[in-house]
N, C-alpha and C. Protein backbone atom coordinates (compact mmCIF):
# COMPACT_ATOMS: atom_id res chain seq x y z
N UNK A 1 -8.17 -20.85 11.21
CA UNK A 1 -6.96 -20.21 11.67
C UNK A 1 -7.01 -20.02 13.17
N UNK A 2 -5.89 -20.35 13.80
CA UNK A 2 -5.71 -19.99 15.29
C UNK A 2 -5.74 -18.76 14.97
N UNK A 3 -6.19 -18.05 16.59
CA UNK A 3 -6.17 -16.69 16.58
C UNK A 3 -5.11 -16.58 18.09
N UNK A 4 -4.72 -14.90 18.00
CA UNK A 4 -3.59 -14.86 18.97
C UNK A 4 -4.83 -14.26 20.00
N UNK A 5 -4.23 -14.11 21.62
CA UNK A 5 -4.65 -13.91 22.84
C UNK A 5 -5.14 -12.32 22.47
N UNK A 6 -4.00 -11.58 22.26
CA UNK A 6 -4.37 -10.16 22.13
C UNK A 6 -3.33 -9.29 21.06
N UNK A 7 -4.12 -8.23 20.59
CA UNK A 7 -3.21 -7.34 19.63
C UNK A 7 -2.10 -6.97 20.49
N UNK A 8 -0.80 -6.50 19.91
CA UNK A 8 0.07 -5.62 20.27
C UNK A 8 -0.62 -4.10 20.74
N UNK A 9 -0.57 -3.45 21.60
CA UNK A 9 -0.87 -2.01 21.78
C UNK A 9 -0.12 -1.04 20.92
N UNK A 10 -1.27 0.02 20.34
CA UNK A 10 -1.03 0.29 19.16
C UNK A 10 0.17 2.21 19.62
N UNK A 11 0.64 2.32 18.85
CA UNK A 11 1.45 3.42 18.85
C UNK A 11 0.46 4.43 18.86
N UNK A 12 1.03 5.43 20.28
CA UNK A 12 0.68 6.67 20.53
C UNK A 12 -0.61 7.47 19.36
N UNK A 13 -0.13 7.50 18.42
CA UNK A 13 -0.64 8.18 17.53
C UNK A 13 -2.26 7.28 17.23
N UNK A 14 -1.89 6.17 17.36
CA UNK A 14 -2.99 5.46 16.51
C UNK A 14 -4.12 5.15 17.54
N UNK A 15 -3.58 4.93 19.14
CA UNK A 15 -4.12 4.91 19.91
C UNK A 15 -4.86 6.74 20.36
N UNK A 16 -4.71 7.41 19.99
CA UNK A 16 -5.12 8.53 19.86
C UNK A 16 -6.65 8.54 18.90
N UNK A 17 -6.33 8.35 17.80
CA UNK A 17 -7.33 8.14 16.77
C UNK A 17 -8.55 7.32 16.88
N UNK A 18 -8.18 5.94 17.59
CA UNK A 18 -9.02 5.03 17.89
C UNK A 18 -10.03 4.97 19.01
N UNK A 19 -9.52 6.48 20.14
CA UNK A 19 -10.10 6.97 21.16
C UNK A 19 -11.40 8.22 20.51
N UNK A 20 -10.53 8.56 19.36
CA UNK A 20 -11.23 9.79 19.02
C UNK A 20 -12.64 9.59 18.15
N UNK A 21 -12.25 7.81 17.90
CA UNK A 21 -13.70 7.76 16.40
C UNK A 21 -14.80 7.75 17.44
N UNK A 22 -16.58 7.68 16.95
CA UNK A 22 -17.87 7.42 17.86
C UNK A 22 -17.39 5.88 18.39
N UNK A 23 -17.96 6.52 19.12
CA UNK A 23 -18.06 4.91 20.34
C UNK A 23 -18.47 3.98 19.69
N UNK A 24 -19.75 4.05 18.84
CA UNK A 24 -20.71 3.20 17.67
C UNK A 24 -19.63 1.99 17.06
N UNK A 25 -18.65 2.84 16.70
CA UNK A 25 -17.33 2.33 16.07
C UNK A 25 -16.32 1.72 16.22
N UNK A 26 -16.22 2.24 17.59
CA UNK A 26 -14.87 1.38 18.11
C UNK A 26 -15.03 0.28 18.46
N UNK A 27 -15.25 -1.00 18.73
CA UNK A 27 -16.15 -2.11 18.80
C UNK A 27 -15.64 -2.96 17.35
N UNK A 28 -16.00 -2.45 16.34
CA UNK A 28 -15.88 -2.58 15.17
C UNK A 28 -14.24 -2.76 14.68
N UNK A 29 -14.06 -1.56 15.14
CA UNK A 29 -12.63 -1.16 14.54
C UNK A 29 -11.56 -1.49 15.03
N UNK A 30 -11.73 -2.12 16.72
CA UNK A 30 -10.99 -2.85 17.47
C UNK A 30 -10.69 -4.18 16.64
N UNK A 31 -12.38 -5.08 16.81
CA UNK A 31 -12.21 -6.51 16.24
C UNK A 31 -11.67 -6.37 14.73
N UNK A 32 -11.45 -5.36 13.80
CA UNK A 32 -10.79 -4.86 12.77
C UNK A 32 -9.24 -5.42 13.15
N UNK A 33 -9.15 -4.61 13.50
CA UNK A 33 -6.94 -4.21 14.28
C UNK A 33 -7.27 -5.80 14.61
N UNK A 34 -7.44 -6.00 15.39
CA UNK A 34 -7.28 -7.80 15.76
C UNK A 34 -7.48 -8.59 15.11
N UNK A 35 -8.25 -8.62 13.90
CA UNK A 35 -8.21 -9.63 12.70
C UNK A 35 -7.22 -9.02 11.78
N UNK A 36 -6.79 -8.60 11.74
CA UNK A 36 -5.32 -7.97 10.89
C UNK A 36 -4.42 -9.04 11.26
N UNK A 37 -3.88 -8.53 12.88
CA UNK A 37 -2.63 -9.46 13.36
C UNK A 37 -2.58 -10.82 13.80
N UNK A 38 -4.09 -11.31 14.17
CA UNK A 38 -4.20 -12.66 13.82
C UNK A 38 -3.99 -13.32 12.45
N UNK A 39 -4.53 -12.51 11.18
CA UNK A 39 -4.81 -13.54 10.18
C UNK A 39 -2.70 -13.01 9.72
N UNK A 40 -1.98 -11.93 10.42
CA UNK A 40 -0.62 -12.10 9.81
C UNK A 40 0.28 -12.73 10.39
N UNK A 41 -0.33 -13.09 11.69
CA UNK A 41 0.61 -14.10 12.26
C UNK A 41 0.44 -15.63 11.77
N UNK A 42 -0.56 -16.25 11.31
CA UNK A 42 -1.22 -17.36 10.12
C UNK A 42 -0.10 -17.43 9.05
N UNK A 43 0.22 -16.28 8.41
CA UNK A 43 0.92 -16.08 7.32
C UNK A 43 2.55 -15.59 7.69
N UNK A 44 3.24 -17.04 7.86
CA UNK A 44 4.39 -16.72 7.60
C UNK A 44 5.89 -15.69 7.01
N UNK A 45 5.13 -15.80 5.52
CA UNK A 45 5.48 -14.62 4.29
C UNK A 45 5.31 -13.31 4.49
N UNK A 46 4.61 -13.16 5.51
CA UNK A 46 3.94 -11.55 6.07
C UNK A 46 5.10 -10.91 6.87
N UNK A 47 5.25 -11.24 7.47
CA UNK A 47 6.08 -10.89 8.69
C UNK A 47 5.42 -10.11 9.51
N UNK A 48 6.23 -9.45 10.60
CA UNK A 48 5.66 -8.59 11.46
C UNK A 48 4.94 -7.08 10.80
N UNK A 49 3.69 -7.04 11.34
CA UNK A 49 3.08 -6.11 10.84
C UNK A 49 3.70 -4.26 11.85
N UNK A 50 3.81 -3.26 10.17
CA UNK A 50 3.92 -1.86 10.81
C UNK A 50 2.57 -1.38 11.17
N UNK A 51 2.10 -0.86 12.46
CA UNK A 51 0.82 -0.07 12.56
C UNK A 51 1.59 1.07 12.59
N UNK A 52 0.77 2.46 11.74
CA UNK A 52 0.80 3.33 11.99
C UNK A 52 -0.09 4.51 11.43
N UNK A 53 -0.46 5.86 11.47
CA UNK A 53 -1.84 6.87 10.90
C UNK A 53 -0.81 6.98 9.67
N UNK A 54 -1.57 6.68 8.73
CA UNK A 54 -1.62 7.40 7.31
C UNK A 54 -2.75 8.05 7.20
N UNK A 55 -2.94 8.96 6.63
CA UNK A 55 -4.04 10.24 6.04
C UNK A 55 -5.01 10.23 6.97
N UNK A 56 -4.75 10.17 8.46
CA UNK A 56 -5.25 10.11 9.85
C UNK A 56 -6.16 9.13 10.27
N UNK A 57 -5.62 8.04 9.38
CA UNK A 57 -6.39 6.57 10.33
C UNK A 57 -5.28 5.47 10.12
N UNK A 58 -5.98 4.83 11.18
CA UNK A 58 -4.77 3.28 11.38
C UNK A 58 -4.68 2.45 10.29
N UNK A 59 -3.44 2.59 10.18
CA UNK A 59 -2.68 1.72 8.77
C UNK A 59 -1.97 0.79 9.11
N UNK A 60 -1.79 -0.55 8.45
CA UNK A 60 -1.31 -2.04 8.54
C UNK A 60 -0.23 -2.07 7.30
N UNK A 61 0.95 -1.82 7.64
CA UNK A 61 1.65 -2.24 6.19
C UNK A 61 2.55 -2.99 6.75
N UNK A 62 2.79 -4.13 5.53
CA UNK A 62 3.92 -5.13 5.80
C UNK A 62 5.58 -4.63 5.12
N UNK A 63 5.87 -3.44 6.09
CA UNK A 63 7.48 -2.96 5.60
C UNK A 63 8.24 -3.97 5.66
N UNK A 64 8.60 -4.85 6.47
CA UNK A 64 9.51 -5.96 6.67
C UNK A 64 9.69 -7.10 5.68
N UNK A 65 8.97 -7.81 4.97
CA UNK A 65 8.37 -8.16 3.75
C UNK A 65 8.41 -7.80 2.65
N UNK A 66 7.26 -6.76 2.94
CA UNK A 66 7.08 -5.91 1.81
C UNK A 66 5.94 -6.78 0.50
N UNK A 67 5.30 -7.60 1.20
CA UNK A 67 4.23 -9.08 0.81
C UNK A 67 2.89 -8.26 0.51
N UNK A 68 2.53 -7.27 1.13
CA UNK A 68 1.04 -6.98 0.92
C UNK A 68 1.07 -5.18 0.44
N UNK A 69 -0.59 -5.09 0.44
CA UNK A 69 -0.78 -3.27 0.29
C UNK A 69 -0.94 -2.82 1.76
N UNK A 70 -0.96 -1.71 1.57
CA UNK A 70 -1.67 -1.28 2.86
C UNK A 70 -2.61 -1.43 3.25
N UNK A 71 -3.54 -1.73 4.15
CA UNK A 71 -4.74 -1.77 4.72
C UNK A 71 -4.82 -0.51 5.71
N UNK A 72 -5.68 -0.08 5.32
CA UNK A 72 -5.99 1.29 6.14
C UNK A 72 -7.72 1.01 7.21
N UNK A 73 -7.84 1.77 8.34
CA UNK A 73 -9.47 1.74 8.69
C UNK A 73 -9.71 2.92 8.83
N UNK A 74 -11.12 3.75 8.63
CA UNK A 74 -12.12 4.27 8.58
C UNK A 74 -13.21 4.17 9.42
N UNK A 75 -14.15 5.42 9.93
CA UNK A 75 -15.15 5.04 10.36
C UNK A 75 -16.29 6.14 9.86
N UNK A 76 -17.64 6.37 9.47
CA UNK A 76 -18.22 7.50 9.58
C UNK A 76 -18.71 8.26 10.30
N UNK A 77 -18.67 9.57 10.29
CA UNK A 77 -18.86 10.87 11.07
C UNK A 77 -19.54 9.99 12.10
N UNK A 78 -20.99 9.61 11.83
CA UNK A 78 -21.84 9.11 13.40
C UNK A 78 -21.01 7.56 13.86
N UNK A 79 -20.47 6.91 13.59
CA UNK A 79 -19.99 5.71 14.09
C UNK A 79 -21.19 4.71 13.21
N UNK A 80 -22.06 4.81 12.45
CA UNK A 80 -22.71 3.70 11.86
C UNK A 80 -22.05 2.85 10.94
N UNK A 81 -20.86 2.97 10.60
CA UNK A 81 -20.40 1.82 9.52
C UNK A 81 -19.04 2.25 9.87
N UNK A 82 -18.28 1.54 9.86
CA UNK A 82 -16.49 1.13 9.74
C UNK A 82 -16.20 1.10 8.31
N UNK A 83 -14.46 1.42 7.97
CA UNK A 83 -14.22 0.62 6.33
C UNK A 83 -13.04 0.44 6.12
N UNK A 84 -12.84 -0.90 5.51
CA UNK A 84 -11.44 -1.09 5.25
C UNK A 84 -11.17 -0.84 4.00
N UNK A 85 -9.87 -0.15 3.82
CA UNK A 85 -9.66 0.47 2.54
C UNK A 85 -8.36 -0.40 2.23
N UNK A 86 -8.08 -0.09 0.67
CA UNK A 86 -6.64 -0.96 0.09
C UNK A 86 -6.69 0.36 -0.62
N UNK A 87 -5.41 0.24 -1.21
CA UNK A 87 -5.22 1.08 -2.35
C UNK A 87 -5.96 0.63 -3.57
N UNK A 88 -6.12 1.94 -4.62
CA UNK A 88 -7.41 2.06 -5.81
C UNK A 88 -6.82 0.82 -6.57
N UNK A 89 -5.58 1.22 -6.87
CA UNK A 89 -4.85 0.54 -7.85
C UNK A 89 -4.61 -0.77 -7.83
N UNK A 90 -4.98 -1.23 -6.77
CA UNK A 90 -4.78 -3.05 -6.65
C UNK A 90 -6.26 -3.38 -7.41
N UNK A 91 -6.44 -4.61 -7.05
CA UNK A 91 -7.13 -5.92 -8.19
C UNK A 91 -7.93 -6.42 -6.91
N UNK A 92 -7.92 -6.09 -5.67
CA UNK A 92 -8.52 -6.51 -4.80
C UNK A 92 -9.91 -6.63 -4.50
N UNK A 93 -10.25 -5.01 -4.27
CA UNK A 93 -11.91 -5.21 -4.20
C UNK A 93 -12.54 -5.93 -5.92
N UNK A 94 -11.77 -5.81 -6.73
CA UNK A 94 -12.89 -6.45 -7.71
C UNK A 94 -12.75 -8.41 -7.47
N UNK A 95 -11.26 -8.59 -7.16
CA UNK A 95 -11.43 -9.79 -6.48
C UNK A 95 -12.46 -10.16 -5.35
N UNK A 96 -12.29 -9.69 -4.49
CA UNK A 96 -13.34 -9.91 -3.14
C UNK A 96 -14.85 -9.44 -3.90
N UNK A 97 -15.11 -8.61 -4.79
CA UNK A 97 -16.60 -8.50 -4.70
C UNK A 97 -16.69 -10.07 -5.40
N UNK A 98 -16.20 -10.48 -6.05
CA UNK A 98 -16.72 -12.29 -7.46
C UNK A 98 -16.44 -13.15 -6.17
N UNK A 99 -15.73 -12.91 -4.76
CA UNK A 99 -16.23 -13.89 -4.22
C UNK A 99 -17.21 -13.50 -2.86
N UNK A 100 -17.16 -12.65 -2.99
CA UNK A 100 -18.19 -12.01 -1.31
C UNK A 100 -19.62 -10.96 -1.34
N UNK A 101 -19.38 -10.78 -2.69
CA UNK A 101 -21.02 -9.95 -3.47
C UNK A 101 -21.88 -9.63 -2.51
N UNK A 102 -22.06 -11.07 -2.16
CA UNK A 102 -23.33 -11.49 -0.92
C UNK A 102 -23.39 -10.98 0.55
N UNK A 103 -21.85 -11.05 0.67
CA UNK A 103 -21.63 -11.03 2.32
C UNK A 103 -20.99 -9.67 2.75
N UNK A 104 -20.83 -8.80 2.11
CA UNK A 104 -19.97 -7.81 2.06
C UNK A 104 -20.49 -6.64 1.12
N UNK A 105 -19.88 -5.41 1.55
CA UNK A 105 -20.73 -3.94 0.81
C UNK A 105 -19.42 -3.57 0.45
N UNK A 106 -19.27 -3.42 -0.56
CA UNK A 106 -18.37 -2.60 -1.56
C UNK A 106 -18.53 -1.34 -2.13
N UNK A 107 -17.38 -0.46 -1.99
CA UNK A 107 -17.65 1.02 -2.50
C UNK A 107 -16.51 1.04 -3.42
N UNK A 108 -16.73 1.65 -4.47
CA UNK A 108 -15.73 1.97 -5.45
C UNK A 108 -15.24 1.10 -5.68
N UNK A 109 -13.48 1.06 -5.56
CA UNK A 109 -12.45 -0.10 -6.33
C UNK A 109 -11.47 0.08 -5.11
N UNK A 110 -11.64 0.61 -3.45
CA UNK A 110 -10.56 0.40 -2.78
C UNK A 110 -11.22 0.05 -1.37
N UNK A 111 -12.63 0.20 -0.97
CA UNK A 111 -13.52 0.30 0.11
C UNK A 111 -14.24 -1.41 0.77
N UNK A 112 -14.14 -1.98 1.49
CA UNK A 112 -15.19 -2.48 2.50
C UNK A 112 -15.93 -1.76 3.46
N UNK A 113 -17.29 -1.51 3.33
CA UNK A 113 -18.13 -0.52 4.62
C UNK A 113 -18.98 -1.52 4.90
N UNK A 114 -18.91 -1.45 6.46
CA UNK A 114 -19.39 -2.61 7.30
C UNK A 114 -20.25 -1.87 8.37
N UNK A 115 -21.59 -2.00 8.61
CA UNK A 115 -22.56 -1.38 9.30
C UNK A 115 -21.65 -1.80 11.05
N UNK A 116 -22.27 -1.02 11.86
CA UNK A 116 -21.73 -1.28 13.16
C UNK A 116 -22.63 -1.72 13.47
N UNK A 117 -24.00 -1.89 13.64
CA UNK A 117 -25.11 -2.67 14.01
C UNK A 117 -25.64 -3.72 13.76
N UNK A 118 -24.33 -4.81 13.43
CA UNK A 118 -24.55 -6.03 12.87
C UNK A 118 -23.12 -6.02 13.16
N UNK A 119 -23.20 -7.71 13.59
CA UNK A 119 -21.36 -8.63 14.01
C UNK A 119 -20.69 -8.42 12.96
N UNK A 120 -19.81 -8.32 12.87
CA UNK A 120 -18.38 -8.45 12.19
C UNK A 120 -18.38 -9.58 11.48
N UNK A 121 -18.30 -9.93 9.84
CA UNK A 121 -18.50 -11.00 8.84
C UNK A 121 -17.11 -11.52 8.98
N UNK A 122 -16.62 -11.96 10.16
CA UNK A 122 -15.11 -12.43 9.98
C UNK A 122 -14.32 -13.54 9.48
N UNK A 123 -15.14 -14.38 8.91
CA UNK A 123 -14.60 -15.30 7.58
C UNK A 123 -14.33 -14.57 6.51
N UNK A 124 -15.13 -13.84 5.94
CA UNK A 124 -14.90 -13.20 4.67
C UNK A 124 -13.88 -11.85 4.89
N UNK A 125 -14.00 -11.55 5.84
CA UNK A 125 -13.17 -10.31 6.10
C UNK A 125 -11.85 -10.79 6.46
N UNK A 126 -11.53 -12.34 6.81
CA UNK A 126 -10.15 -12.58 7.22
C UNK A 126 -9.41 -12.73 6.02
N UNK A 127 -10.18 -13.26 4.98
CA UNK A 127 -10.04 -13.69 3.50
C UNK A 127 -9.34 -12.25 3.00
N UNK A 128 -9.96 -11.69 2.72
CA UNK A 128 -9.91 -10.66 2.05
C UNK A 128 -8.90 -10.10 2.77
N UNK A 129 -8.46 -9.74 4.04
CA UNK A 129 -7.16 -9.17 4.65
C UNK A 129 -6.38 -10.24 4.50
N UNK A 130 -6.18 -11.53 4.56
CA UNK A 130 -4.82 -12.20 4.04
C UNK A 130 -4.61 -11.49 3.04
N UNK A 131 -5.57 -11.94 1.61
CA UNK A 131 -5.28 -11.40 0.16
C UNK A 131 -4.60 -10.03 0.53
N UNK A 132 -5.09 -8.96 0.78
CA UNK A 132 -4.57 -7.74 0.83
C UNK A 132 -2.69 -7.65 1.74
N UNK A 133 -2.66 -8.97 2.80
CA UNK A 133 -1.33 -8.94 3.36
C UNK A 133 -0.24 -9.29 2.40
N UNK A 134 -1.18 -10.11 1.69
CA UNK A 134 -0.14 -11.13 0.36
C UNK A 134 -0.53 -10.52 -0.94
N UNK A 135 -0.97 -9.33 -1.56
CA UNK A 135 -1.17 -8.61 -2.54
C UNK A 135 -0.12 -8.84 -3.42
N UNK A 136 1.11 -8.36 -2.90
CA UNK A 136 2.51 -8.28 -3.69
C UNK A 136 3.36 -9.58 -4.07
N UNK A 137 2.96 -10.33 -2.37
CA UNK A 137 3.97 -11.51 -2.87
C UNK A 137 3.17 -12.65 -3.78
N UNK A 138 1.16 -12.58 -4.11
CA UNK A 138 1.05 -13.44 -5.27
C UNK A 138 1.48 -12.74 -6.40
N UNK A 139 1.40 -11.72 -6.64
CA UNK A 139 1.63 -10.81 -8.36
C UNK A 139 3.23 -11.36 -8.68
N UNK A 140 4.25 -11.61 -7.55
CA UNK A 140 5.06 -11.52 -7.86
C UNK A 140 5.46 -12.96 -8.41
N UNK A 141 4.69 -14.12 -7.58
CA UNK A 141 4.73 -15.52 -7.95
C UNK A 141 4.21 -16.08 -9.04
């Protein structure tokens, strides 16, 4: 996949949040936000992505569309691991664990936690955020 030059700058609020996580983190959570809007500009069916804080972290939903779940990010208290969350109720993380077991740490049934002291797995993580952009519009096909 081509990738774009740079993210959109994120709304007040979110840019707030992203100042506020450990430093450890932001690094992480940046190249996060930027593999979002690269892999939705790839995807046609997506449309333009909404950023905005849900339950006080940066959220990715496709309102315009209406094609995927939300993608939410996370970081922990010290900045050692990042996480991308979906909602419980999707089919996702049990999808992504039968194909990424190996390459990827799974929590529960809505979590990716990704150490900050190690690069960013961004093949498997682009994968898995298409799926999550296009959640709705495969169920629906």
């Amino acid at each position: 996949m081509a990738t774009l030059a740079v993210s959109p700058a994120p709304p007040p609020d979110v840019a707030a949040s992203l100042e506020a996580c450990p430093a450890a983190a932001r690094t992480h959570l940046t190249g996060l936000r930027t593999l979002i809007f690269e892999t939705a500009a790839e995807l046609p069916e997506v449309g333009e992505i909404t950023e905005a804080l849900k339950w006080g972290q940066p959220s990715y939903l496709t309102d315009q569309t209406k094609s995927g779940t939300t993608i939410r990010l996370g970081w922990s208290e010290d900045g050692a691991s990042v996480s991308l969350f979906v909602h419980c109720q999707t089919s996702l993380v049990g999808e992504w664990r039968q194909r990424y077991d190996d390459a990827l740490t799974f929590v529960g049934n809505r979590e990716i936690s990704i150490p900050t002291d190690a690069a960013l797995p961004r093949a498997p993580l682009q994968h898995c955020i298409a799926m999550a952009l296009t959640y709705h519009a495969r169920k629906r096909s």
